[in-house]
Protein backbone atom coordinates (compact mmCIF):
# COMPACT_ATOMS: atom_id res chain seq x y z
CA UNK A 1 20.14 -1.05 -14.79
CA UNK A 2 17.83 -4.19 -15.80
CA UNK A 3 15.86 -5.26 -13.08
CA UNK A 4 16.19 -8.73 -13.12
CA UNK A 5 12.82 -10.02 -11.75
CA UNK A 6 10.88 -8.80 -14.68
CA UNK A 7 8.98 -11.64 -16.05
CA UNK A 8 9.85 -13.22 -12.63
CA UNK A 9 6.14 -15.09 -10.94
CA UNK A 10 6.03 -14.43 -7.32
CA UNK A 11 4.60 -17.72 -5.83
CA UNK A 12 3.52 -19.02 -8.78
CA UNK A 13 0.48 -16.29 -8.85
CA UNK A 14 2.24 -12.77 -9.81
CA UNK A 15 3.80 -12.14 -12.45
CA UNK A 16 6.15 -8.93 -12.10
CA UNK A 17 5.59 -6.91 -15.60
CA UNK A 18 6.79 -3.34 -14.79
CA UNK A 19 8.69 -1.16 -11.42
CA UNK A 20 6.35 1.12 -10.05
CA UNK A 21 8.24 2.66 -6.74
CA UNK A 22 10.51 1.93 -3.85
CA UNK A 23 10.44 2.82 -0.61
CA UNK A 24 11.85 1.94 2.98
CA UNK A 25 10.23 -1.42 3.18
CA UNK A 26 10.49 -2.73 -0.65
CA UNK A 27 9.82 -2.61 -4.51
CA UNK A 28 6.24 -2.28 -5.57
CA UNK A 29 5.29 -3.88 -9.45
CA UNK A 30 2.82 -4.02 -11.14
CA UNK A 31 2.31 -7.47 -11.65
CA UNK A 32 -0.60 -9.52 -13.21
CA UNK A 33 -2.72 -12.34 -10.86
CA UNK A 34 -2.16 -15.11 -13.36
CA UNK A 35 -5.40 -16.99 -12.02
CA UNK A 36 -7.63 -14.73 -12.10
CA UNK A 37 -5.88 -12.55 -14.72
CA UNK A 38 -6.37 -9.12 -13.02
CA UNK A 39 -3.96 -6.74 -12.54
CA UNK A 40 -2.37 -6.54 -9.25
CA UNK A 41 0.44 -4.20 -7.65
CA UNK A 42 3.08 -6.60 -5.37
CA UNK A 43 5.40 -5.49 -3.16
CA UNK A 44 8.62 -7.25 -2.35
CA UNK A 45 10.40 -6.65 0.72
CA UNK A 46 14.03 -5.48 0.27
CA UNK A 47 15.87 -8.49 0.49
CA UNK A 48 18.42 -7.61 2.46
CA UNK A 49 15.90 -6.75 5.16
CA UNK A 50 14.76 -10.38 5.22
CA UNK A 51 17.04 -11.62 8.10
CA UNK A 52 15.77 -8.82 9.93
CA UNK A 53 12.84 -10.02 12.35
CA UNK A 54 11.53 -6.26 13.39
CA UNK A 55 11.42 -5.47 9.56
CA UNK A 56 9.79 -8.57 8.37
CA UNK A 57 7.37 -8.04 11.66
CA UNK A 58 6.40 -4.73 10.84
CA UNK A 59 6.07 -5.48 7.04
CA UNK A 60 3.47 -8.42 8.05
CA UNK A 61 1.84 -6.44 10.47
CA UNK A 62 0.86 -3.97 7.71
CA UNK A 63 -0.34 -6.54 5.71
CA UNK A 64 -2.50 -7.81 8.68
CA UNK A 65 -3.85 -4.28 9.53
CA UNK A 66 -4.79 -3.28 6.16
CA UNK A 67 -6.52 -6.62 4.91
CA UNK A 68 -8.94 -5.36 7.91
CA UNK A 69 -9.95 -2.77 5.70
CA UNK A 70 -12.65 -3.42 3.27
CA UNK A 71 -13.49 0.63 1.86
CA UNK A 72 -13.79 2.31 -1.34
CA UNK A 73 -11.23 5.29 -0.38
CA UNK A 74 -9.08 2.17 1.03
CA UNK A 75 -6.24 -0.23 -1.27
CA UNK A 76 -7.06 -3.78 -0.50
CA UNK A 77 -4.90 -6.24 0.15
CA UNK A 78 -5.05 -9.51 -1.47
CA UNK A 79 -2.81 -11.78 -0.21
CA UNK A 80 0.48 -11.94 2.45
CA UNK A 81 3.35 -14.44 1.43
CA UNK A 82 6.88 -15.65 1.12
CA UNK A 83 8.43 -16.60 -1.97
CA UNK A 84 10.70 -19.55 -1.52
CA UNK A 85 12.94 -19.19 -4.07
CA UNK A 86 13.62 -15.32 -4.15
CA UNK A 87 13.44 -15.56 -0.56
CA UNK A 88 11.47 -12.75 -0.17
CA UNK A 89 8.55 -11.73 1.48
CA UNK A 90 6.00 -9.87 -0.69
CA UNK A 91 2.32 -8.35 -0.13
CA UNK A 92 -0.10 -8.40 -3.79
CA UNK A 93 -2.68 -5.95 -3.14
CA UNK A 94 -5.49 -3.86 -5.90
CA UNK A 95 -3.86 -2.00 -8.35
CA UNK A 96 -4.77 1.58 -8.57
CA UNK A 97 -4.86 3.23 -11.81
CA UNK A 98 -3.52 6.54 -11.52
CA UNK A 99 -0.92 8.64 -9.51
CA UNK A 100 -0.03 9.72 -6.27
CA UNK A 101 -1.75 13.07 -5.02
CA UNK A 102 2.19 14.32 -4.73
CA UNK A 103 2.51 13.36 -8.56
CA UNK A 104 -0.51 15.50 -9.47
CA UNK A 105 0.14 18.29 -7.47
CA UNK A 106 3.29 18.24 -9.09
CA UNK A 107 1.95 18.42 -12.07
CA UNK A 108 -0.89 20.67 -12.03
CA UNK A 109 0.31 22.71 -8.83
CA UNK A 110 -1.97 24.10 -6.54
CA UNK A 111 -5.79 22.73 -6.68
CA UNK A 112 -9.03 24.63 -6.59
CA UNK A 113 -10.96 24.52 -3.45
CA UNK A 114 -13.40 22.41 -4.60
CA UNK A 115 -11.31 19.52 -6.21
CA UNK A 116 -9.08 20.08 -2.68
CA UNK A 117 -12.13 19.27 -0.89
CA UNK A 118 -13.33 16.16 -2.60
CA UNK A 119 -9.49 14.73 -2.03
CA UNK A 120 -9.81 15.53 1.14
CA UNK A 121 -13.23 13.87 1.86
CA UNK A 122 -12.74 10.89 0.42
CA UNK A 123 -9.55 10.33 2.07
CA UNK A 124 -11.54 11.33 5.50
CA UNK A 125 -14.12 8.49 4.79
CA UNK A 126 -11.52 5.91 4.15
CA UNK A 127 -9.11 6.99 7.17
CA UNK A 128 -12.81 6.97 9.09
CA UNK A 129 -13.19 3.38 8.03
CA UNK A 130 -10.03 2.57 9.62
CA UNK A 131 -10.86 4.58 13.01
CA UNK A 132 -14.30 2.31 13.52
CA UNK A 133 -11.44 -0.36 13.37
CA UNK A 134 -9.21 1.58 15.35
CA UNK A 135 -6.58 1.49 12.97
CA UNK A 136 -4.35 5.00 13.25
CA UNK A 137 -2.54 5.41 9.50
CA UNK A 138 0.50 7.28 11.14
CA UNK A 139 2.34 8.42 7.44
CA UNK A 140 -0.45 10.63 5.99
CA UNK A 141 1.00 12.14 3.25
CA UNK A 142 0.75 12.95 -0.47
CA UNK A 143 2.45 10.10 -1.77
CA UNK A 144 0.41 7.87 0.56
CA UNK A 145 -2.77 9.16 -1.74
CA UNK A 146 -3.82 7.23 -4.87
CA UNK A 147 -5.98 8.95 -7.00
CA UNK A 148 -7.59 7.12 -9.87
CA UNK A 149 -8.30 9.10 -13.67
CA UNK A 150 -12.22 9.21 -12.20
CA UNK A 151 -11.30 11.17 -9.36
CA UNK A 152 -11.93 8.23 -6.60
CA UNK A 153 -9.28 8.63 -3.94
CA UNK A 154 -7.52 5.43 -2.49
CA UNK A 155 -5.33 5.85 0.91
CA UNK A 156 -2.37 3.57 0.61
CA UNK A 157 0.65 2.19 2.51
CA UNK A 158 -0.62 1.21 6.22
CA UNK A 159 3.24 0.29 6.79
CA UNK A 160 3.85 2.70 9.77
CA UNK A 161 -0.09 2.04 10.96
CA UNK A 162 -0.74 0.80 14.96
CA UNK A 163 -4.32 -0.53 16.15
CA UNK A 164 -5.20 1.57 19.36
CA UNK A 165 -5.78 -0.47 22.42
CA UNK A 166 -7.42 2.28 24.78
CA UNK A 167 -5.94 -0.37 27.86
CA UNK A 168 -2.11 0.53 26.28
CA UNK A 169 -0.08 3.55 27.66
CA UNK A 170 1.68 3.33 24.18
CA UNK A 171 -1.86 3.58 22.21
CA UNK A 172 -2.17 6.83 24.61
CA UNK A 173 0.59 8.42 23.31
CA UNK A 174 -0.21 7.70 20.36
């Protein structure tokens, strides 16, 4: 099936050149900042979700939580919006050369200890960066792991994420 927002510019500042995932909140492209002329990855919110004012809360809300973030072993946002003629709401953020950790592991099954450990460390000192914020990731997973060809890990998707307020019974439980 032909994807019919190829070639599409999202706000007049991404241009959509190629489908790199789905998930429960939207598509993600790769897309090019046509400003600045940097590669960027956007994600669109499923459309169909749009109407819905939990989903399009919780979508924003990881936009606001992650543009907190300024790390190394963190994907920065760039920029929150709404399109107004695909009526959609989309999120342009770095794009991260590379593949998931799930992809690799995939690939090249198990790793040794020491490559293991450097994934793992990395990912600590970005997930630390969001703690001093006291932003909790909540979806820690494989997929949720970018790793770049030099080996830099890059913890993605802060979708499902919550700020801790030690004064809420929900952060608690949390």
């Amino acid at each position: 099936r032909v994807d019919d927002l190829l070639g599409r510019t999202i706000n007049g500042e991404f241009k959509l050149v190629k489908k790199i995932g789905e998930g429960g909140y939207g598509t993600v492209y790769e897309g090019e900042d046509v400003t600045l002329q940097r590669r960027v990855a956007v994600k669109l919110m499923l459309r169909e979700k749009t109407t819905n004012k939990e989903f399009v809360e919780k979508f924003l809300r990881e936009a606001r939580t992650a543009a907190q973030l300024s790390h190394p072993n963190i994907v920065k946002i760039h920029i929150v919006g709404f399109d107004r003629d695909l009526e959609q709401h989309f999120l342009a953020m770095e794009y991260v050369e590379g593949q998931t950790l799930s992809e690799i592991m995939q690939d090249e099954g198990a790793f040794s200890i020491d490559r293991a450990l450097d994934v793992m460390i990395q990912a600590a000192h970005g997930l630390g960066e969001a703690h001093k914020k006291n932003i909790i990731h909540r979806d820690i997973k494989p997929g949720n792991i970018m790793i770049t060809p030099k080996g830099v890990v890059k913890v993605a998707d802060f979708g499902l994420a919550k700020v801790y307020d030690p004064g809420d019974a929900a952060s608690t439980i949390i």
